[in-house]
Protein backbone atom coordinates (compact mmCIF):
# COMPACT_ATOMS: atom_id res chain seq x y z
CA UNK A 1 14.65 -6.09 -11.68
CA UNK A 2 14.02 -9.73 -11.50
CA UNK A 3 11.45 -9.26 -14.28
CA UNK A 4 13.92 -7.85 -16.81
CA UNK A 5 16.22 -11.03 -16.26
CA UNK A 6 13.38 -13.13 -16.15
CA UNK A 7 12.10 -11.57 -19.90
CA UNK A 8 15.61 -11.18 -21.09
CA UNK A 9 16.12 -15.43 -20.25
CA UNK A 10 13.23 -16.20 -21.90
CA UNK A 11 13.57 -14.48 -24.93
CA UNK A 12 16.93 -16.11 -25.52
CA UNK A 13 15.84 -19.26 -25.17
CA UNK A 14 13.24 -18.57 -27.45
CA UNK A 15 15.93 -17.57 -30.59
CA UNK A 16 18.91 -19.56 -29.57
CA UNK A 17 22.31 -19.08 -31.27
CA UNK A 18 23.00 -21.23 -34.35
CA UNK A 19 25.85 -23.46 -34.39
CA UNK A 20 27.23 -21.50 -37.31
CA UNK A 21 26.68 -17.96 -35.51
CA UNK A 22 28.44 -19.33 -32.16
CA UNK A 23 31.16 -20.71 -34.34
CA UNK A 24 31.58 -17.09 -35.76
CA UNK A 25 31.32 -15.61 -32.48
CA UNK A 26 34.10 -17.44 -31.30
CA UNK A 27 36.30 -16.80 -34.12
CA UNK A 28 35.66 -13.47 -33.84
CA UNK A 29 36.70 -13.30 -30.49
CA UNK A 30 39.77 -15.53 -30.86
CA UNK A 31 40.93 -13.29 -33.76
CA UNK A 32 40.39 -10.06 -31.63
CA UNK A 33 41.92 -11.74 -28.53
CA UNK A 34 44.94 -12.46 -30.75
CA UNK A 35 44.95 -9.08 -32.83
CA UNK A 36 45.10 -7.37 -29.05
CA UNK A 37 47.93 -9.59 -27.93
CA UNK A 38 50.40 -8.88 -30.92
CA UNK A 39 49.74 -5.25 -30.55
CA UNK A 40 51.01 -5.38 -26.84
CA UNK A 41 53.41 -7.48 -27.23
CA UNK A 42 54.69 -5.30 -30.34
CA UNK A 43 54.23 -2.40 -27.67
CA UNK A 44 55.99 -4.20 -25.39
CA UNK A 45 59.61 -4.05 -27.46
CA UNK A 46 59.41 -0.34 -28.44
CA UNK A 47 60.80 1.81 -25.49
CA UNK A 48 58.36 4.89 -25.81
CA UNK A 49 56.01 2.61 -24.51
CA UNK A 50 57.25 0.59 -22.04
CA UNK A 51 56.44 2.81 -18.86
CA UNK A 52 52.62 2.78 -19.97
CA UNK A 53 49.96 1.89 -17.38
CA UNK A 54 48.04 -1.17 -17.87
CA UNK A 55 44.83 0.98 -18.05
CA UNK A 56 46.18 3.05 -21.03
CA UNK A 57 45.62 -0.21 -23.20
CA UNK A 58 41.88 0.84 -23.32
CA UNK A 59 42.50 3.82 -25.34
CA UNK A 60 45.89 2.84 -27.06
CA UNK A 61 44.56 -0.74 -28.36
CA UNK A 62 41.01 -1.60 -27.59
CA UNK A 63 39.15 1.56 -28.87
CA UNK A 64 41.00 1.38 -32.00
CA UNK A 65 40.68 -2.22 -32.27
CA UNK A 66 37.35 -1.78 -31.87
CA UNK A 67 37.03 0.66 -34.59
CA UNK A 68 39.01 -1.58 -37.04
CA UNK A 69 41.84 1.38 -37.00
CA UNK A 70 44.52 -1.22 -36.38
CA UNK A 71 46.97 -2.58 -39.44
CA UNK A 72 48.76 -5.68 -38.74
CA UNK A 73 51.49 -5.88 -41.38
CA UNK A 74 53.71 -9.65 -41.03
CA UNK A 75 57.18 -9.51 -42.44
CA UNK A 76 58.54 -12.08 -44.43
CA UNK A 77 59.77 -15.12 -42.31
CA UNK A 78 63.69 -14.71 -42.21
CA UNK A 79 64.06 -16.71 -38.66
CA UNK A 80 60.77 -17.02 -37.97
CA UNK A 81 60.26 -14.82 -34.82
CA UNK A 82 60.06 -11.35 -36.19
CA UNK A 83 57.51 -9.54 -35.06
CA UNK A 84 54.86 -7.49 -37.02
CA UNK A 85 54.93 -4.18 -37.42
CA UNK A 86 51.89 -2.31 -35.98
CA UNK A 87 49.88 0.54 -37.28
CA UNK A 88 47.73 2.85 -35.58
CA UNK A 89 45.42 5.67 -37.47
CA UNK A 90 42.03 7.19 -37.70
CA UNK A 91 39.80 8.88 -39.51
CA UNK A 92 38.65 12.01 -37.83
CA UNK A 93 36.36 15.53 -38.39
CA UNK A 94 37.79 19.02 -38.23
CA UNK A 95 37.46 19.44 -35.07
CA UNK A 96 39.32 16.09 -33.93
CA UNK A 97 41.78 17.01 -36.08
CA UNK A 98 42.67 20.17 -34.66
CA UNK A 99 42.61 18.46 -31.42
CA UNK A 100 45.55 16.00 -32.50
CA UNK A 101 47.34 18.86 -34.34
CA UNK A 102 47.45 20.54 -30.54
CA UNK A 103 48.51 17.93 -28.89
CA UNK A 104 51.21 17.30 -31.41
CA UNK A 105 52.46 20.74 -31.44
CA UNK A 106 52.67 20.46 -27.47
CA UNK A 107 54.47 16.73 -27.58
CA UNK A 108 51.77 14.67 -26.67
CA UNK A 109 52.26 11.13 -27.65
CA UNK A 110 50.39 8.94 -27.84
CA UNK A 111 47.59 10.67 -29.11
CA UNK A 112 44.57 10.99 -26.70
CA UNK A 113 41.29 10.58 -28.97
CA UNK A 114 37.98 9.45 -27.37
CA UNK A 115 36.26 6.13 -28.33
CA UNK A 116 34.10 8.20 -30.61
CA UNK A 117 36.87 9.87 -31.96
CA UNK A 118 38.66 7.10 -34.31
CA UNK A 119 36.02 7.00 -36.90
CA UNK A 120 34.29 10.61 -36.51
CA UNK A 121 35.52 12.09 -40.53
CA UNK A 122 37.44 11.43 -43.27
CA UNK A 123 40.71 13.43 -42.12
CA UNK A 124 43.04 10.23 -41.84
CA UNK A 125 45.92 10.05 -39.42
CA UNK A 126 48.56 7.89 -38.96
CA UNK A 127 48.94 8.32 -35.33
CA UNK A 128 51.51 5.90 -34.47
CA UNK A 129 53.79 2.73 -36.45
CA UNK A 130 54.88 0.14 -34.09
CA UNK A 131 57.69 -1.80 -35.69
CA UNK A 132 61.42 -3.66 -34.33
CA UNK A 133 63.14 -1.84 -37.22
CA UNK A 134 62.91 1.50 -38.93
CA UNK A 135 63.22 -0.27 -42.65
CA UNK A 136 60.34 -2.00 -41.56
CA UNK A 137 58.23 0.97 -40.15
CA UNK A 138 59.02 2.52 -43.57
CA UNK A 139 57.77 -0.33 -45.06
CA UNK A 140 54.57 0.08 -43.45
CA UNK A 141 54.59 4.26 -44.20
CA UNK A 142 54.78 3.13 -47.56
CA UNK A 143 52.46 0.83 -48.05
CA UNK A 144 49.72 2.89 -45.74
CA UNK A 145 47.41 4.08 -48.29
CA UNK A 146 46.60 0.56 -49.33
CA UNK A 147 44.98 0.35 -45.83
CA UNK A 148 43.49 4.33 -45.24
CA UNK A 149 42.38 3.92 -49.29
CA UNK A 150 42.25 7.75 -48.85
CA UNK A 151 44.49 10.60 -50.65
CA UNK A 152 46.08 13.01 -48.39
CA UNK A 153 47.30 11.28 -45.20
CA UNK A 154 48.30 13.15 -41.85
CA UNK A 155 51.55 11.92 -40.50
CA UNK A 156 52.04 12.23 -36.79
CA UNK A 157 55.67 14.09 -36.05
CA UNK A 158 55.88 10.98 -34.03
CA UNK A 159 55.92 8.70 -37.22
CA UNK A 160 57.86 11.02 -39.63
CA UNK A 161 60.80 10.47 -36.79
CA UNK A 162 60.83 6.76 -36.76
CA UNK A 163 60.76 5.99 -41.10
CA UNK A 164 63.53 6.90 -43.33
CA UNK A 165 63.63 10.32 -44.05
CA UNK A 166 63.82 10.30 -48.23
CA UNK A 167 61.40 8.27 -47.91
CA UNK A 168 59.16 10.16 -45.93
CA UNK A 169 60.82 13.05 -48.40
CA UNK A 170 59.46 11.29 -51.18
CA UNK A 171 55.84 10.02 -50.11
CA UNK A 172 55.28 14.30 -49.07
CA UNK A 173 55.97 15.79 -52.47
CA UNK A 174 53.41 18.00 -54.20
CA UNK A 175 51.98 18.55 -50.58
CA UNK A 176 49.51 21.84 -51.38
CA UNK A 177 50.57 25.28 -49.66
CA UNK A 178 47.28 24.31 -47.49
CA UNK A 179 48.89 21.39 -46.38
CA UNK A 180 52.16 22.33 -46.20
CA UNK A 181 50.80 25.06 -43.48
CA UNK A 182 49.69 22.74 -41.36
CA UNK A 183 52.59 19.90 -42.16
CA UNK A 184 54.59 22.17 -39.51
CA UNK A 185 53.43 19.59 -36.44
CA UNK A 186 53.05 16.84 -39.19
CA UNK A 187 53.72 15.59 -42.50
CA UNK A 188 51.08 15.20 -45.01
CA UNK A 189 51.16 12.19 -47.77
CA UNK A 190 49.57 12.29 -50.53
């Protein structure tokens, strides 16, 4: 065992870290460090998730984090202490799919998806939108495509219950009889 340390020691000291590549490193983890803390706190002010454990964080923040399924979207400045609103989605197969499409129809929520989960297809959901006001979760339903840059969009019954519903009304039209079929445990954009 001491071998392995001993080998793994020398050959970093052998290709040491730029200055330019620690410098990124760090940024990288300040931005992450940050990106995680305004997603809890966001959490934090929306009552569904209040009673969460602190070791459901793993699989509500850092595995999509981690996947780069997370959409930070700022409002406009009015006082200067609004908080963003907070979007959570992934791109999944078939069969990950039907998973979330049983655990909707049985009122799960939050979605349970393994790490490997978030970016297994191209079937996109938008599992969750974590904002202080519902014109501003609409805001972010409506603007969602910009950040999937997909067509057809899976809405979690979870979602379609926090936005406006003409809204919601009006990003759904022209949903196929396909879709429609399966829009009964969630609305599909398009």
């Amino acid at each position: 065992m001491n071998n392995i340390a001993t080998e793994a020691s020398a050959k970093s000291s052998q290709n040491p870290l730029s200055d330019e590549t620690k410098k990124k490193l760090a940024g990288a983890k300040a931005a992450l460090q940050s990106t995680f803390g305004q997603v809890v706190l966001a959490m934090s002010s929306v009552p569904r998730y209040r009673s969460q454990m602190l070791s459901d964080l793993h699989h509500l923040v850092v595995d999509p984090l981690i996947n780069d399924r997370i959409a930070i979207a700022t409002p406009k400045a009015v006082t200067g202490i609004e908080p963003p609103a907070i979007a959570i989605w992934a791109t999944v197969s078939a069969e990950v799919d039907a998973r979330i499409s049983e655990q909707a129809k049985a009122g799960v929520f939050p979605a349970r998806l393994k790490p490997e989960d978030w970016k297994s297809g191209e079937v996109v959901w938008l599992l969750d939108v974590i904002a202080p006001t519902r014109e501003l979760a609409t805001m972010v339903l409506a603007n969602f495509h910009q950040v999937a840059k997909r067509g057809d969009i899976k809405i979690h019954p979870m979602v379609a219950h926090l936005v406006d519903r003409e809204i919601l009304g009006k990003l759904t039209n022209g949903v196929t009889s396909a879709a429609a079929s399966s829009a009964e445990f969630g609305n599909v954009m398009n």
